[in-house]
Protein backbone atom coordinates (compact mmCIF):
# COMPACT_ATOMS: atom_id res chain seq x y z
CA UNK A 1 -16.59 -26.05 -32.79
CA UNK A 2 -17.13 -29.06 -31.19
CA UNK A 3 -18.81 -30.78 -33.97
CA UNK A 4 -15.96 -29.96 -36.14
CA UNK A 5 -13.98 -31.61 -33.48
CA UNK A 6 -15.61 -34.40 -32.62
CA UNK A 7 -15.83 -35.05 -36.88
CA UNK A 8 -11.76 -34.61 -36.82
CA UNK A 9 -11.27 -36.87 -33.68
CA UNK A 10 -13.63 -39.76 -35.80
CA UNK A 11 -11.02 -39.44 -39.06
CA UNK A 12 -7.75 -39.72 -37.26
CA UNK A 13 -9.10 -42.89 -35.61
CA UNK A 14 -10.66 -44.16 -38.23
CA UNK A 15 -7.64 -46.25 -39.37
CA UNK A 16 -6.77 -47.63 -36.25
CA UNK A 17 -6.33 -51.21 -36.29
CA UNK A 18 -8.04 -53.86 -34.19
CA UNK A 19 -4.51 -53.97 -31.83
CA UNK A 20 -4.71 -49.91 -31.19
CA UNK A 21 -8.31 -50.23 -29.92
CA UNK A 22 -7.81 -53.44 -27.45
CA UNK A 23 -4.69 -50.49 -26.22
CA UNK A 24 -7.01 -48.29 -24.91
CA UNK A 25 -8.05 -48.07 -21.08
CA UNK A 26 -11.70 -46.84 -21.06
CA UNK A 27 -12.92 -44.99 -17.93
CA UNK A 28 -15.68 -42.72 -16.63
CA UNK A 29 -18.43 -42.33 -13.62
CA UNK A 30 -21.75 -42.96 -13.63
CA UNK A 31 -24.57 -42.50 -11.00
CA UNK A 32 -26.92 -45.46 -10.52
CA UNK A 33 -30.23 -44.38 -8.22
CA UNK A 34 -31.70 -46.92 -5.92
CA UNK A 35 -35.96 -46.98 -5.72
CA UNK A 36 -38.45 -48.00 -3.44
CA UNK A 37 -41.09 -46.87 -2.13
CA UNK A 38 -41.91 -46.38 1.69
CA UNK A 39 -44.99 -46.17 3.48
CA UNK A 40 -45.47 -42.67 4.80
CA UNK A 41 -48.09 -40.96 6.83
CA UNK A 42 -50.59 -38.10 5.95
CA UNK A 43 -51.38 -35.64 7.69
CA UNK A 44 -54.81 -35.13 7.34
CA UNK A 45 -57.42 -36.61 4.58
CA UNK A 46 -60.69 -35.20 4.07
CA UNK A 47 -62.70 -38.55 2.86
CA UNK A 48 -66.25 -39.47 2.40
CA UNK A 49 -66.38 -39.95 7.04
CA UNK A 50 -65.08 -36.48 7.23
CA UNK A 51 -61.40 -35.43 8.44
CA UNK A 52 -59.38 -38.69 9.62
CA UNK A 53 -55.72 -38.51 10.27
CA UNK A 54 -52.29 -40.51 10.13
CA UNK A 55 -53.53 -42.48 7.14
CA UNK A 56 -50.33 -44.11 5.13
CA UNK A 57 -49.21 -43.15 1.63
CA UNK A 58 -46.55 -44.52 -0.80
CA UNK A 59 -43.48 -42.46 -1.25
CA UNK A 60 -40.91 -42.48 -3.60
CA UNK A 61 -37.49 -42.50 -2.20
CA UNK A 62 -34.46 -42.47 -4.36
CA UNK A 63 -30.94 -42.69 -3.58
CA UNK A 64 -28.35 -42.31 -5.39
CA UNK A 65 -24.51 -43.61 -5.68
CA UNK A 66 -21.29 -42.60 -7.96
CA UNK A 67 -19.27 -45.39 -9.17
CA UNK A 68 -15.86 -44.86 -11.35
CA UNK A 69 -15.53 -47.78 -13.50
CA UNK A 70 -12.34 -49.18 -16.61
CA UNK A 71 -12.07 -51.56 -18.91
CA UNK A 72 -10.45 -52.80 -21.66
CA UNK A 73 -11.36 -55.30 -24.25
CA UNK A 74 -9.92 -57.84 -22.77
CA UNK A 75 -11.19 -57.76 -18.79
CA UNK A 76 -12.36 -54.94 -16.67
CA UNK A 77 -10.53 -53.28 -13.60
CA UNK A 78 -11.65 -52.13 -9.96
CA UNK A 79 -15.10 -50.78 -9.76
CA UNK A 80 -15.28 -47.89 -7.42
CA UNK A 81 -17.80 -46.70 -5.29
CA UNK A 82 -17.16 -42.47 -5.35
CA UNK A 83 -18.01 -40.12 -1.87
CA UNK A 84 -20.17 -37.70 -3.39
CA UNK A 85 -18.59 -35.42 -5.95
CA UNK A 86 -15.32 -35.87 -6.67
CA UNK A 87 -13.09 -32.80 -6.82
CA UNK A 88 -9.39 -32.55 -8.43
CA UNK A 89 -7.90 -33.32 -5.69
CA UNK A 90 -10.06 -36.64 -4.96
CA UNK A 91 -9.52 -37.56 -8.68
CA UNK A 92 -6.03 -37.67 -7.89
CA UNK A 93 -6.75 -40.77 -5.57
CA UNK A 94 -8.87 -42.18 -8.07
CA UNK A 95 -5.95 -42.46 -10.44
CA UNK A 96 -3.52 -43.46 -7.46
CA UNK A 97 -5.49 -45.90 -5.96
CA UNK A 98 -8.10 -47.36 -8.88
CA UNK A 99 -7.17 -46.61 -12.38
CA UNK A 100 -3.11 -47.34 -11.36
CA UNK A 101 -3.71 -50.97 -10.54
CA UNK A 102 -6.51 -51.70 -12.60
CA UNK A 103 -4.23 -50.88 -15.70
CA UNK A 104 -1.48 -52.98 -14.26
CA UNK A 105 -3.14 -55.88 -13.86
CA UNK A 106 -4.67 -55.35 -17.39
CA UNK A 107 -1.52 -54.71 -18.84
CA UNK A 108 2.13 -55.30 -18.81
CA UNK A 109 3.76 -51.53 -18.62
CA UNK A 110 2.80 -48.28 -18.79
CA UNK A 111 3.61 -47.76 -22.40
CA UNK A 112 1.15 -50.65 -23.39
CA UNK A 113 -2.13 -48.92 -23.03
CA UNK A 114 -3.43 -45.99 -23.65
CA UNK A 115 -5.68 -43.90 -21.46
CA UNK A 116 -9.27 -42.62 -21.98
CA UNK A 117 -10.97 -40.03 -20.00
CA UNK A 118 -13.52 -37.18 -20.78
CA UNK A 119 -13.26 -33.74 -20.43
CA UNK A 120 -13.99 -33.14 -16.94
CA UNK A 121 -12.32 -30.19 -15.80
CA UNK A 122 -10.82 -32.68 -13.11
CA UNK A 123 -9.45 -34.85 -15.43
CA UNK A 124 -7.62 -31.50 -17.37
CA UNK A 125 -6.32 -30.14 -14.38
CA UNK A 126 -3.20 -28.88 -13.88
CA UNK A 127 -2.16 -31.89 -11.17
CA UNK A 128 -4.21 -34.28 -13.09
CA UNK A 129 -2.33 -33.73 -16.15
CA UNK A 130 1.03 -33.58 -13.81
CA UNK A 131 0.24 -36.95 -12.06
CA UNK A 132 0.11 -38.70 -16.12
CA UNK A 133 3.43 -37.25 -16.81
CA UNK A 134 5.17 -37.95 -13.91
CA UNK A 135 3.93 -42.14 -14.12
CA UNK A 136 4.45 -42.11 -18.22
CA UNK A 137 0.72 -42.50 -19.03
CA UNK A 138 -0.50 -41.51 -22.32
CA UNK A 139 -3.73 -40.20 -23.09
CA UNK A 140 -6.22 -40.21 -25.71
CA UNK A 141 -7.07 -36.88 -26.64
CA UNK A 142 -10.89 -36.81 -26.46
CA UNK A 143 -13.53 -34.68 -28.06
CA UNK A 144 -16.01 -32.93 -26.04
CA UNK A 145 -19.53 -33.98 -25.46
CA UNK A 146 -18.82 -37.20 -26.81
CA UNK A 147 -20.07 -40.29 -24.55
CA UNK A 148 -21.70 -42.15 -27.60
CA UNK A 149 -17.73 -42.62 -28.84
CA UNK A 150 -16.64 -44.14 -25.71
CA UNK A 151 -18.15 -47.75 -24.84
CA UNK A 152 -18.03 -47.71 -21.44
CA UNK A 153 -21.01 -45.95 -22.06
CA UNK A 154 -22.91 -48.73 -23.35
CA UNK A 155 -21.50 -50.92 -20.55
CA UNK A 156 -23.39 -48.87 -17.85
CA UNK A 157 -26.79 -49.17 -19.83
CA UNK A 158 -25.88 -52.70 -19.26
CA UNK A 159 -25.40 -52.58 -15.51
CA UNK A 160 -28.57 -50.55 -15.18
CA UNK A 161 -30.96 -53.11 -17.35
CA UNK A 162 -29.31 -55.73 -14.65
CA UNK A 163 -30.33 -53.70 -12.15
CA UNK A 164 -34.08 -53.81 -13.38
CA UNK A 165 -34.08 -57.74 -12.35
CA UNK A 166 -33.06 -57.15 -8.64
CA UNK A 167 -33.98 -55.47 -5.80
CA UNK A 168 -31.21 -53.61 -3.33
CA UNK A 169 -32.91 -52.02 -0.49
CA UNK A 170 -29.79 -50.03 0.46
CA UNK A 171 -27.07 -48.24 -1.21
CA UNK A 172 -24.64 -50.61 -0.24
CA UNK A 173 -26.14 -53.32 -1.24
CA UNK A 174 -26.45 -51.55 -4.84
CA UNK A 175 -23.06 -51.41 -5.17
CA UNK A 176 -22.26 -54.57 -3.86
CA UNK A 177 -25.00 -55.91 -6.67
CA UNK A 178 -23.21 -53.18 -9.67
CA UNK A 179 -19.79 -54.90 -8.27
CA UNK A 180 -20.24 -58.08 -8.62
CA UNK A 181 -22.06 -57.88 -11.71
CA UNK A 182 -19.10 -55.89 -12.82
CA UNK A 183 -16.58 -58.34 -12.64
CA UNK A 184 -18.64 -61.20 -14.04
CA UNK A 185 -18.98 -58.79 -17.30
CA UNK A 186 -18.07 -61.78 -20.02
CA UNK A 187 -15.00 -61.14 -21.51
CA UNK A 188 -16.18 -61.43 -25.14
CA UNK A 189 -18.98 -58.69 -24.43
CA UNK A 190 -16.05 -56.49 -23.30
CA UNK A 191 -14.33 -57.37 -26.93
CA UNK A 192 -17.26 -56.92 -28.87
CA UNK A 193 -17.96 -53.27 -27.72
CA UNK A 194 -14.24 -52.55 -28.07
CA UNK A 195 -14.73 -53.33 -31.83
CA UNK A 196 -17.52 -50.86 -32.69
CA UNK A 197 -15.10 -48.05 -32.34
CA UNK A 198 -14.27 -48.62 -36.60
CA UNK A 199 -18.24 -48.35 -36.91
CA UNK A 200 -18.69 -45.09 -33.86
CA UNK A 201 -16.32 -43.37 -36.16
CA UNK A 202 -17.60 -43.93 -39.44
CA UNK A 203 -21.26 -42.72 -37.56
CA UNK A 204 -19.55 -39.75 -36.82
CA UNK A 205 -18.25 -39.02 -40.36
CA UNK A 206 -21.58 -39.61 -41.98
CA UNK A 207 -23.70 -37.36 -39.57
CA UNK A 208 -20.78 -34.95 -40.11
């Protein structure tokens, strides 16, 4: 069913004009993990002496942060650093307080962009759904299990091959790193994902 749907979604859009596209708001979360490794104790080690004790090993520690993140092709908006998992409720805030002003400064009025979220069962909710109608936003109808069709997607694989080059030692510091990374994203990058949505589609289509 979802295949079906997901070949549908790809032939109503496929007509869509360069000016619908640079319309839409794209938004989703992603995690990002922070590495290193720390020196830790052993308890015991049986070695060529006999039994010594409190002899150091390297162990991996990873920690990891949620960041909500839009864009359109023509600039990006507030990059925001989630607490934990983010319930209906919380998403609420998200849209109040991140995707609201991001889109504002993007655009001119409400009715100039469209909006783009998955499927999450917080993003269909009931007050989720309430909170669009009652500030005029329209949203893109989206097929399930569909990320390769949205290209914020390949905006995060970006982010995390950046992150390969540096080397936060706390979580803060990897979000201040993903931040300001973020909003030094080049502007014709932004465009030129925007415009593969013709060529996502037509993908789509020909792996029915």
């Amino acid at each position: 069913a979802n295949r079906l749907k997901r070949v549908e979604w790809a032939r109503e859009h496929l007509e869509w004009t360069r000016q619908q596209w640079h319309s839409v708001l794209w938004s989703e979360e992603s995690p990002f993990v922070l590495r290193f490794l720390e020196r830790a104790p052993k308890a015991s080690h049986y070695g060529d002496g006999g039994l010594s004790a409190n002899e150091e090993s390297d162990l991996k520690i990873d920690h990891k942060i949620i960041v909500w993140g839009c864009f359109t092709a023509h600039g990006v908006g507030k990059l925001r650093l989630l607490d934990g998992v983010v319930r209906k409720e919380g998403y609420i805030d998200v849209l109040e307080d991140t995707m609201y002003p991001s889109a504002m400064s993007l655009f001119q009025h409400e009715k100039d962009f469209i909006f783009q979220e998955n499927n999450n069962p917080k993003h269909t909710s009931y007050i989720a759904k309430q909170w669009h109608e009652d500030h005029g936003i329209t949203r893109m109808p989206w097929p399930a299990q569909s990320p390769d069709l949205n290209p914020i997607d390949s905006l995060w694989g970006i982010l995390d091959t950046h992150l390969k080059g540096r080397k936060p030692t706390t979580t803060l510091e990897l979000y201040d790193e993903l931040e300001t990374f973020w909003n030094d994203l080049d502007i014709s990058l932004l465009t030129k994902l925007v415009d593969t949505m013709p060529d996502r589609c037509q993908a789509v289509i020909d792996a029915d």
